[in-house]
Protein backbone atom coordinates (compact mmCIF):
# COMPACT_ATOMS: atom_id res chain seq x y z
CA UNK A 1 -18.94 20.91 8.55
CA UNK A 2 -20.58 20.91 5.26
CA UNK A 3 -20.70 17.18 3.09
CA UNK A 4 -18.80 19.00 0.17
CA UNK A 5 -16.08 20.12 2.87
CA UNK A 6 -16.05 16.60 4.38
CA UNK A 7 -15.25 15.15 1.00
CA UNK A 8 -12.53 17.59 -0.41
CA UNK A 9 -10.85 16.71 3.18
CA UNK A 10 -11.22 12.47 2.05
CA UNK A 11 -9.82 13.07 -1.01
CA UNK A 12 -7.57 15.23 -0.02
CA UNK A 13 -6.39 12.23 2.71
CA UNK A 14 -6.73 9.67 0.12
CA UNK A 15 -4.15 11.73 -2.35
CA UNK A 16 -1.89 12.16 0.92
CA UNK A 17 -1.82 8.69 1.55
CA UNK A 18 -1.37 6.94 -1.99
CA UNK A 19 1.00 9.52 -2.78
CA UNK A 20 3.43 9.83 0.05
CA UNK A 21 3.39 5.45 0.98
CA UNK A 22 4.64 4.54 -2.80
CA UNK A 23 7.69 5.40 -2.40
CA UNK A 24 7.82 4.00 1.06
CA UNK A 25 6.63 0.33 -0.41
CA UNK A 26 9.17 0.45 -2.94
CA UNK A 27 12.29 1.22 -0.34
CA UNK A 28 10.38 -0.93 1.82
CA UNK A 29 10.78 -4.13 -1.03
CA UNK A 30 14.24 -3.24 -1.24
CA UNK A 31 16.63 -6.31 -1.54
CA UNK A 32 13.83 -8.99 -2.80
CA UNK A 33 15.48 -9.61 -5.98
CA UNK A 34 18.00 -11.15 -3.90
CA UNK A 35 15.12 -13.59 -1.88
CA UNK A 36 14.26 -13.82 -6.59
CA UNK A 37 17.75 -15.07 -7.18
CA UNK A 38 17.69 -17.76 -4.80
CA UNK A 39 14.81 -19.79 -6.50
CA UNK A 40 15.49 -19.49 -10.23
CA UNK A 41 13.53 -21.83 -10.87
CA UNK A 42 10.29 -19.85 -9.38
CA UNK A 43 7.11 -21.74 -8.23
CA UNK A 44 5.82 -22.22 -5.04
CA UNK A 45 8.68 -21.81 -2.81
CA UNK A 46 9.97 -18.63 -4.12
CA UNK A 47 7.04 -17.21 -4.05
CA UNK A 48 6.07 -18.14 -0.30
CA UNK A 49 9.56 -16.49 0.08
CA UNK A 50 8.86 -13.21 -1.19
CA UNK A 51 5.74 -13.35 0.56
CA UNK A 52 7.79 -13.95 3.62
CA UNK A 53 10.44 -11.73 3.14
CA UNK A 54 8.10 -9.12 2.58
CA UNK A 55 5.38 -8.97 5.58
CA UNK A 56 8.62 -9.52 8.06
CA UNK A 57 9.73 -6.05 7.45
CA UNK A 58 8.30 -3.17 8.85
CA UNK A 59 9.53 -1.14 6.15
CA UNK A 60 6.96 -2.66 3.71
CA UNK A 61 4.26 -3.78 6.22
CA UNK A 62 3.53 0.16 7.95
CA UNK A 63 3.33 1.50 3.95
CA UNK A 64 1.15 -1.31 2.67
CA UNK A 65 -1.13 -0.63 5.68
CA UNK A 66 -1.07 3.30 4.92
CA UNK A 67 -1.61 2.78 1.96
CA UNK A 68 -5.10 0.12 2.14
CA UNK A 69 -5.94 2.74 4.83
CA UNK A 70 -6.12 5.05 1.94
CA UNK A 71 -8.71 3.00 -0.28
CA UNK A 72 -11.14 2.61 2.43
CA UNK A 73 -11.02 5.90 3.13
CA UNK A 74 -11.36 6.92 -0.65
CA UNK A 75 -14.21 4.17 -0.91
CA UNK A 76 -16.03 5.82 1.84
CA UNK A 77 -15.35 9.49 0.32
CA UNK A 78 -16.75 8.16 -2.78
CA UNK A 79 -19.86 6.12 -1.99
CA UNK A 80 -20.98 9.06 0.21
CA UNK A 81 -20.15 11.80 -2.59
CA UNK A 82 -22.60 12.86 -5.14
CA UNK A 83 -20.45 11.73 -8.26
């Protein structure tokens, strides 16, 4: 395989896996603004909660991962690319 083939296919991998995991994060963060309400007065605790609440759910943790996945890959694309 040619280097300009190899790249189109990165990108191409990269778009796939910003575009298609968005969507998947947000369903995936679905009911925090409940985890919100229970520490109106925000600071440390409700934020170790929504930092709890969020890396115990699958739905959020497989996206996220997908989606980083994605930026190394488009890292790598682009430091071997001639742009």
């Amino acid at each position: 395989m040619s280097d300009s083939f190899r790249q189109l296919i990165g990108f191409i991998l990269v778009a796939v896996c910003w575009g298609s995991t968005n969507p998947l994060i947000k369903a995936g963060s679905s009911g925090l603004d409940k985890i919100s309400n229970q520490y109106p007065q925000g600071g440390f605790k409700k934020w170790f909660a929504e930092i709890k609440y969020l890396f115990t759910r699958w739905q959020y943790v497989l996206p996220l991962a997908l989606n980083l996945s994605g930026s190394v890959v488009y890292y790598y694309t682009l430091g071997k690319s001639g742009i």
